[in-house]
C-alpha atoms as a PDB file:
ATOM      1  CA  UNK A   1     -11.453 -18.723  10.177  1.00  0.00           C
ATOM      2  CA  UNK A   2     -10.996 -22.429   9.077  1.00  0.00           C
ATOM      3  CA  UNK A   3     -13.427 -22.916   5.669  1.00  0.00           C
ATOM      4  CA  UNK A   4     -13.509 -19.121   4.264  1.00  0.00           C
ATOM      5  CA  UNK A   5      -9.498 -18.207   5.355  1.00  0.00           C
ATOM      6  CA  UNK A   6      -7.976 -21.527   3.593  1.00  0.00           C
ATOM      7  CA  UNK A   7     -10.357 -20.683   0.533  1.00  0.00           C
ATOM      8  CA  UNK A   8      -9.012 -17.166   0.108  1.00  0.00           C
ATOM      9  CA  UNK A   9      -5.459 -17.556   1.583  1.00  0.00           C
ATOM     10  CA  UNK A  10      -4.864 -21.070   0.271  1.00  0.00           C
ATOM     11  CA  UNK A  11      -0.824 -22.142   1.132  1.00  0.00           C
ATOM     12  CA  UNK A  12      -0.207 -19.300   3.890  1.00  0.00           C
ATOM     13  CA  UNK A  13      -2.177 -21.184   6.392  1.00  0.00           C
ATOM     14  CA  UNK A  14      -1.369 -24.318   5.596  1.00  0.00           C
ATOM     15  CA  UNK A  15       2.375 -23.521   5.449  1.00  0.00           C
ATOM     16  CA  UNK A  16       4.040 -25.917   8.458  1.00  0.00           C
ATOM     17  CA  UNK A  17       3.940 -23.435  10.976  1.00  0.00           C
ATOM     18  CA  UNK A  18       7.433 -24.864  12.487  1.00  0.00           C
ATOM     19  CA  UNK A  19       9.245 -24.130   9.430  1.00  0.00           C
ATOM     20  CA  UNK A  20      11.864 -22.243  10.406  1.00  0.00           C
ATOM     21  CA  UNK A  21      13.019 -20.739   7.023  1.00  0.00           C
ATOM     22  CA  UNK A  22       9.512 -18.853   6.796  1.00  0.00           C
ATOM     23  CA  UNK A  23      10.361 -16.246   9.573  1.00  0.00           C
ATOM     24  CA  UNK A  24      14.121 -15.646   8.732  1.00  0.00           C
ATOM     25  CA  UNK A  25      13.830 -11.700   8.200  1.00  0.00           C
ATOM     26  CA  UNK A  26      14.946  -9.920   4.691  1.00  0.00           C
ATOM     27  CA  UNK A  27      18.393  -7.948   6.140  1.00  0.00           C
ATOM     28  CA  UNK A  28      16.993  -4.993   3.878  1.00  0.00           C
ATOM     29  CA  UNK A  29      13.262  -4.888   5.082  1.00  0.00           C
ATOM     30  CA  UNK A  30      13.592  -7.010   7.585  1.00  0.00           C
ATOM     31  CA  UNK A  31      10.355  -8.685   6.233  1.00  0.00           C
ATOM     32  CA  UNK A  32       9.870 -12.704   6.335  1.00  0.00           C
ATOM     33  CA  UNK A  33       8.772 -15.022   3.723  1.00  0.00           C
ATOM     34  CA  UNK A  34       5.422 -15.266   6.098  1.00  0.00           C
ATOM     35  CA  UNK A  35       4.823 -12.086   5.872  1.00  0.00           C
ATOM     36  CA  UNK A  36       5.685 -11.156   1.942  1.00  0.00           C
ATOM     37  CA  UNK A  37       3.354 -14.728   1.867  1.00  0.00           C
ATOM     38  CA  UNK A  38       0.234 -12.998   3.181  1.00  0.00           C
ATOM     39  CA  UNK A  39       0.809  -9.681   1.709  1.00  0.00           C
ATOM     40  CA  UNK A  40       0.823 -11.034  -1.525  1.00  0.00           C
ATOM     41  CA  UNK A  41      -2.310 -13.483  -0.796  1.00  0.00           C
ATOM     42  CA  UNK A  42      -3.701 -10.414   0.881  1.00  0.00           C
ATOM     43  CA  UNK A  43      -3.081  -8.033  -2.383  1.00  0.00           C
ATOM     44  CA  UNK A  44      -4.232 -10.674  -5.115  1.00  0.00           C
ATOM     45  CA  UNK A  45      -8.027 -10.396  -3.879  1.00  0.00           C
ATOM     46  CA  UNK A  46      -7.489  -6.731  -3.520  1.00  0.00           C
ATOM     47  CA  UNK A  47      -6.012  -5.966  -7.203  1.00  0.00           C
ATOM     48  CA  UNK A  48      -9.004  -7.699  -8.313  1.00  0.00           C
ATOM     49  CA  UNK A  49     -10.434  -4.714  -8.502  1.00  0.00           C
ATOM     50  CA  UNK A  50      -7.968  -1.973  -8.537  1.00  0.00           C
ATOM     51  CA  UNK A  51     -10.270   0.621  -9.430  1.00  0.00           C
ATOM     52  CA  UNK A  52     -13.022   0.366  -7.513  1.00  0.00           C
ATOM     53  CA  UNK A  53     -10.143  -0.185  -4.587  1.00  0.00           C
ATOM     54  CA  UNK A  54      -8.070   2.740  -5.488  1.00  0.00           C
ATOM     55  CA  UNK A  55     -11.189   4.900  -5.982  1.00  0.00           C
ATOM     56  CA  UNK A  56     -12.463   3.709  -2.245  1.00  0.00           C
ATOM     57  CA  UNK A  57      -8.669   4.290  -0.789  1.00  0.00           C
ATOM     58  CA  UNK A  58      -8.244   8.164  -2.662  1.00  0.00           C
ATOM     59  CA  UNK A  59     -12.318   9.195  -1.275  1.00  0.00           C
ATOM     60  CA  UNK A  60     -11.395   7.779   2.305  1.00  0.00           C
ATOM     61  CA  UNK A  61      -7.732   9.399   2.173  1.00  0.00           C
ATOM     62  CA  UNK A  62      -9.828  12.932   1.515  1.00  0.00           C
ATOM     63  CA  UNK A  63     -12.499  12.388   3.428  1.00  0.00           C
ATOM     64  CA  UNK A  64      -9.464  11.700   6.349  1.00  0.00           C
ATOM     65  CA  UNK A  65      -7.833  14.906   4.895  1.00  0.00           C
ATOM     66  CA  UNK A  66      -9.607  17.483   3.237  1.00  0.00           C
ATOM     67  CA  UNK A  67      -6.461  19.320   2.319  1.00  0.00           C
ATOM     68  CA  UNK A  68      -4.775  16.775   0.375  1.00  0.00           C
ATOM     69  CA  UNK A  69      -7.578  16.463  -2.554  1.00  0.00           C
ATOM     70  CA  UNK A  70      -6.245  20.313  -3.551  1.00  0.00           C
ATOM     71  CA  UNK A  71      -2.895  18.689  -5.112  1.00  0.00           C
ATOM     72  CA  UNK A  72      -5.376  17.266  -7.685  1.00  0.00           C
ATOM     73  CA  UNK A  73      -6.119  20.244 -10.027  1.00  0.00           C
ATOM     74  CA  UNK A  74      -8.365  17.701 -11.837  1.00  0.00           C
ATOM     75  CA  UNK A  75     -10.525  16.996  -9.535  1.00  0.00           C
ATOM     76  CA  UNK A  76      -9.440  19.418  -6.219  1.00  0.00           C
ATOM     77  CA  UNK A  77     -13.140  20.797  -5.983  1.00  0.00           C
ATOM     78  CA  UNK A  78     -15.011  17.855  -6.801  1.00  0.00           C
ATOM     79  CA  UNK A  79     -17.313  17.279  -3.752  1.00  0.00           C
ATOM     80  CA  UNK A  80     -16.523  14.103  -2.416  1.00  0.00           C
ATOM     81  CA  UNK A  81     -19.478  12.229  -3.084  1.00  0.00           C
ATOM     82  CA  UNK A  82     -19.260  12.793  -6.937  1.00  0.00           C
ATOM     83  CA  UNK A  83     -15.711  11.505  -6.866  1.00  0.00           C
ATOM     84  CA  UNK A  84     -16.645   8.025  -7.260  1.00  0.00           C
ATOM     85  CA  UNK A  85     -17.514   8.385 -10.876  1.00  0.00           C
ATOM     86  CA  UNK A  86     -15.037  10.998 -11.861  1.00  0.00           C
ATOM     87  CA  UNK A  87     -13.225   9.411 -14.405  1.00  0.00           C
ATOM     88  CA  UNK A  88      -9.799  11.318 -13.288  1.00  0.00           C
ATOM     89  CA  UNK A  89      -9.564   9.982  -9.704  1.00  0.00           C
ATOM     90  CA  UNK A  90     -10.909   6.677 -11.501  1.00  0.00           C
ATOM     91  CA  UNK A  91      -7.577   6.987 -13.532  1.00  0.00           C
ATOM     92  CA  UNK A  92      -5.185   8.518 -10.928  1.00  0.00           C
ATOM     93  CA  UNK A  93      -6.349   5.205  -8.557  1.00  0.00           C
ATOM     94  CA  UNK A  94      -5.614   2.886 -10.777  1.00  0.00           C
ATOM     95  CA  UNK A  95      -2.395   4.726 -10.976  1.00  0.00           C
ATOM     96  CA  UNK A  96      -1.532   4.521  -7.095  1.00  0.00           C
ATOM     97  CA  UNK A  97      -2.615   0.925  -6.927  1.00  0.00           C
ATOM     98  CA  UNK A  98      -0.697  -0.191 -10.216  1.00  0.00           C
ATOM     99  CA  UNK A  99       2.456   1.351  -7.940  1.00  0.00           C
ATOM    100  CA  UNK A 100       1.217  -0.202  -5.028  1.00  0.00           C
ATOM    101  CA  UNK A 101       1.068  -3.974  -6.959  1.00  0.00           C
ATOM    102  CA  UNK A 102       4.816  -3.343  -8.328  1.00  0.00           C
ATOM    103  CA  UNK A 103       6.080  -3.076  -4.833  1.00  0.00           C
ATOM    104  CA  UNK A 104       4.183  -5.639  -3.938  1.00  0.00           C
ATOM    105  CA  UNK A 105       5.558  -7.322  -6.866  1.00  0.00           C
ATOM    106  CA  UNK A 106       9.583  -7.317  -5.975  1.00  0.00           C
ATOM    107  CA  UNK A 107       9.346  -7.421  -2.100  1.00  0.00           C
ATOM    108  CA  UNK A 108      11.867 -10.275  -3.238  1.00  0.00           C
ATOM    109  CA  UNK A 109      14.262  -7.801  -5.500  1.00  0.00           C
ATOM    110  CA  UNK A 110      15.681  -5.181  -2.818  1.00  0.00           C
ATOM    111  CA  UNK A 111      17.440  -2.960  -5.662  1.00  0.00           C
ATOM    112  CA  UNK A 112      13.709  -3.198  -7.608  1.00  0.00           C
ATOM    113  CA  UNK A 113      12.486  -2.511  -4.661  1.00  0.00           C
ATOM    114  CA  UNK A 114      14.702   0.729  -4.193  1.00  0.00           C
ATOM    115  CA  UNK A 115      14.693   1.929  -7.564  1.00  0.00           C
ATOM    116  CA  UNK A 116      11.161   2.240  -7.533  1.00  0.00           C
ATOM    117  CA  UNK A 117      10.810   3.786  -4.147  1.00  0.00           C
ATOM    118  CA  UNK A 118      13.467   6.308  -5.629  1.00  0.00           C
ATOM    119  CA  UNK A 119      11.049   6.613  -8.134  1.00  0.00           C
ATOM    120  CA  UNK A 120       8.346   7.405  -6.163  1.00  0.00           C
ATOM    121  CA  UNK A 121       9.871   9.858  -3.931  1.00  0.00           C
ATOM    122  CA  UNK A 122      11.043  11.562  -7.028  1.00  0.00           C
ATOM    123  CA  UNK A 123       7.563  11.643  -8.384  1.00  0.00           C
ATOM    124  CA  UNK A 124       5.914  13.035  -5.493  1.00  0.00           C
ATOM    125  CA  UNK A 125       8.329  15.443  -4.460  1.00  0.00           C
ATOM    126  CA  UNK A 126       7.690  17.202  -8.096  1.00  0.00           C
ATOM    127  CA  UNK A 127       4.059  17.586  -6.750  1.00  0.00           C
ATOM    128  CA  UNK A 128       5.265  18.950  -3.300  1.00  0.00           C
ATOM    129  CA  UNK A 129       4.019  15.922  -1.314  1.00  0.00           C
ATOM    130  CA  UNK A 130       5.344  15.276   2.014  1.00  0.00           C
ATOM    131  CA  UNK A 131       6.628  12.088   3.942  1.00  0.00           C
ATOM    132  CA  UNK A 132       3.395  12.837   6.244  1.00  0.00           C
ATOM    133  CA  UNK A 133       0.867  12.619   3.912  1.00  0.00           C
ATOM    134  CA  UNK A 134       2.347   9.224   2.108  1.00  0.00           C
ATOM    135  CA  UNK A 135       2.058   7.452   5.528  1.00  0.00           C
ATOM    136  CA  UNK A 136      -0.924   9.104   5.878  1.00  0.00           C
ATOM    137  CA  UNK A 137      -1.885   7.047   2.913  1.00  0.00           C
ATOM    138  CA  UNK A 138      -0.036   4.155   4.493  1.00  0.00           C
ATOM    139  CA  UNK A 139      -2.830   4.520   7.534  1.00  0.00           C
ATOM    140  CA  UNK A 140      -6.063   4.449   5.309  1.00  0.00           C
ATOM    141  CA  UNK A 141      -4.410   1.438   3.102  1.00  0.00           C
ATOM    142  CA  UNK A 142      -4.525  -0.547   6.274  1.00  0.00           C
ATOM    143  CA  UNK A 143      -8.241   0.600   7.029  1.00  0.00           C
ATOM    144  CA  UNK A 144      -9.329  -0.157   3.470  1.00  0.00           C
ATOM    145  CA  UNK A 145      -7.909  -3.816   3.845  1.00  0.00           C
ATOM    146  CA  UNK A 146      -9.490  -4.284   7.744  1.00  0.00           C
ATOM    147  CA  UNK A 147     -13.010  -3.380   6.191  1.00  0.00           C
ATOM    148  CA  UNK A 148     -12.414  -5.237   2.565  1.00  0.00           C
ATOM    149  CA  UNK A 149     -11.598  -8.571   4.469  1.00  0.00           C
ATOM    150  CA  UNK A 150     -13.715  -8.199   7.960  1.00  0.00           C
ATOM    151  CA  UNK A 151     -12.887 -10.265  10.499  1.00  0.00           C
ATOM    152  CA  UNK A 152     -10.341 -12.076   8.382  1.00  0.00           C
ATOM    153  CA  UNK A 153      -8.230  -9.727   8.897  1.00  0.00           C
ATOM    154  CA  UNK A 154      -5.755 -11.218  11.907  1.00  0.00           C
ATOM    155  CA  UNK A 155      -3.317  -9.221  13.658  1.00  0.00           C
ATOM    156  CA  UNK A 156      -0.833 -10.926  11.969  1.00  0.00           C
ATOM    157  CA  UNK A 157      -1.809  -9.489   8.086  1.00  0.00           C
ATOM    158  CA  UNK A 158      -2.188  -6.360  10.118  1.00  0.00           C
ATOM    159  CA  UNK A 159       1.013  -6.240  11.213  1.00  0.00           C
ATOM    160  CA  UNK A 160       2.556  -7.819   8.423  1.00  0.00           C
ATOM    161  CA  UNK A 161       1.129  -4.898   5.848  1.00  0.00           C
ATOM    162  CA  UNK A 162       1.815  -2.293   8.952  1.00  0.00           C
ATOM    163  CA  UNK A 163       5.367  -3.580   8.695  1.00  0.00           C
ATOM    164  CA  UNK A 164       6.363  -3.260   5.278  1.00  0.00           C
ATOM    165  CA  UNK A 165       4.426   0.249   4.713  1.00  0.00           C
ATOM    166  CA  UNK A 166       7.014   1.373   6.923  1.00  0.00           C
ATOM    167  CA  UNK A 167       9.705   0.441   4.965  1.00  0.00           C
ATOM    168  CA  UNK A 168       7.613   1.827   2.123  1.00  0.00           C
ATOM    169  CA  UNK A 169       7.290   4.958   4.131  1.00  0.00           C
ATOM    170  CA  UNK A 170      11.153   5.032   5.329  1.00  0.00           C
ATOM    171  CA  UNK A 171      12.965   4.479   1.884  1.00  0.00           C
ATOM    172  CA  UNK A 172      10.335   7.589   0.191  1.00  0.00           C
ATOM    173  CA  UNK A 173      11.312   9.539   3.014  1.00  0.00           C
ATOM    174  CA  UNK A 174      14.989   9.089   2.450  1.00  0.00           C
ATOM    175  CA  UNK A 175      14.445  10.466  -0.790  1.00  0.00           C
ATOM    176  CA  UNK A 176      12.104  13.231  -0.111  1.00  0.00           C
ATOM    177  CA  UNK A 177      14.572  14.359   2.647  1.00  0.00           C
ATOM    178  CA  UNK A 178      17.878  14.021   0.457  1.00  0.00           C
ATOM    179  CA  UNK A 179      16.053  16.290  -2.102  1.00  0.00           C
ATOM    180  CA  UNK A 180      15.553  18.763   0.082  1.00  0.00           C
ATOM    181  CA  UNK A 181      18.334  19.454   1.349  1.00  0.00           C
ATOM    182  CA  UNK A 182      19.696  19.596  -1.973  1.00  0.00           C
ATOM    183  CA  UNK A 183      17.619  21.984  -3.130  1.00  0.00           C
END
């Protein structure tokens, strides 16, 4: 680690690991200041390149699931090898990871945070998808980061991005499911 991980991840290793403040838990995502710490760090190498990102996360989620590339009219019979340069999926990445970075962005501002899960739920219940399929998604944004950062990725940014993709996941499934039954 040493050289390469204080380069990239700067303060979060060299935050005094005895500092007790750093693993007091959010009561609403039950997420510490460690771990928003190295999500963030983890992100800002990652949005770098949102597209290229995005467009790596969307061919892996189809490759992963066939089925879920027919929701995309645009681009739903695109073999997946000319997806890459399909300026659509270009476009509807940079869309998902834009959405990604504003969570990302208020993992400090629980009723931000909220609003734009509501948000999301809302949008992706117009387009009929399901709780599944978002973690799903969830599953292959934690692959994408394990092969983007090698064996710099440590259990700990594992479990840390793990952790709050299940809050993601929980709070769009509140949503999805209090639409439905609604409906």
């Amino acid at each position: 680690m040493g050289g390469l991980m204080s380069y990239m991840f700067g303060r979060v290793d060299t935050e005094p690991m005895n500092n007790p403040n750093l693993d007091v838990p959010d009561p609403k995502t039950n997420l510490t200041p460690r771990q928003k710490n190295v999500i963030r760090e983890t992100w800002s190498h990652v949005k770098n390149d949102l597209q290229t990102n995005g467009v790596d996360l969307l061919i892996a989620l189809f490759k992963a699931h066939p089925s879920y590339q027919k929701h995309f009219e645009s681009f739903a019979d695109v073999p997946l090898d000319q997806l890459k340069g399909h300026k659509k999926v270009q476009a509807h990445a940079v869309t998902v990871m834009n959405a990604i970075d504003s969570l990302i962005d208020c993992l400090d501002d629980n009723k931000r945070l909220q609003d734009l899960l509501q948000k999301t739920g809302e949008d992706h219940r117009k387009h009929s998808i399901s709780i599944e399929q978002i973690e799903d998604l969830a599953i292959i944004l934690v692959d994408l980061l394990a092969a983007l950062f090698g064996q710099n990725f440590t259990p700990f940014m594992r479990s840390s991005w793990v952790q709050v993709l299940a809050v993601i996941c929980k709070e769009i499934a509140k949503v999805l499911e209090s639409q439905q039954t609604s409906s």
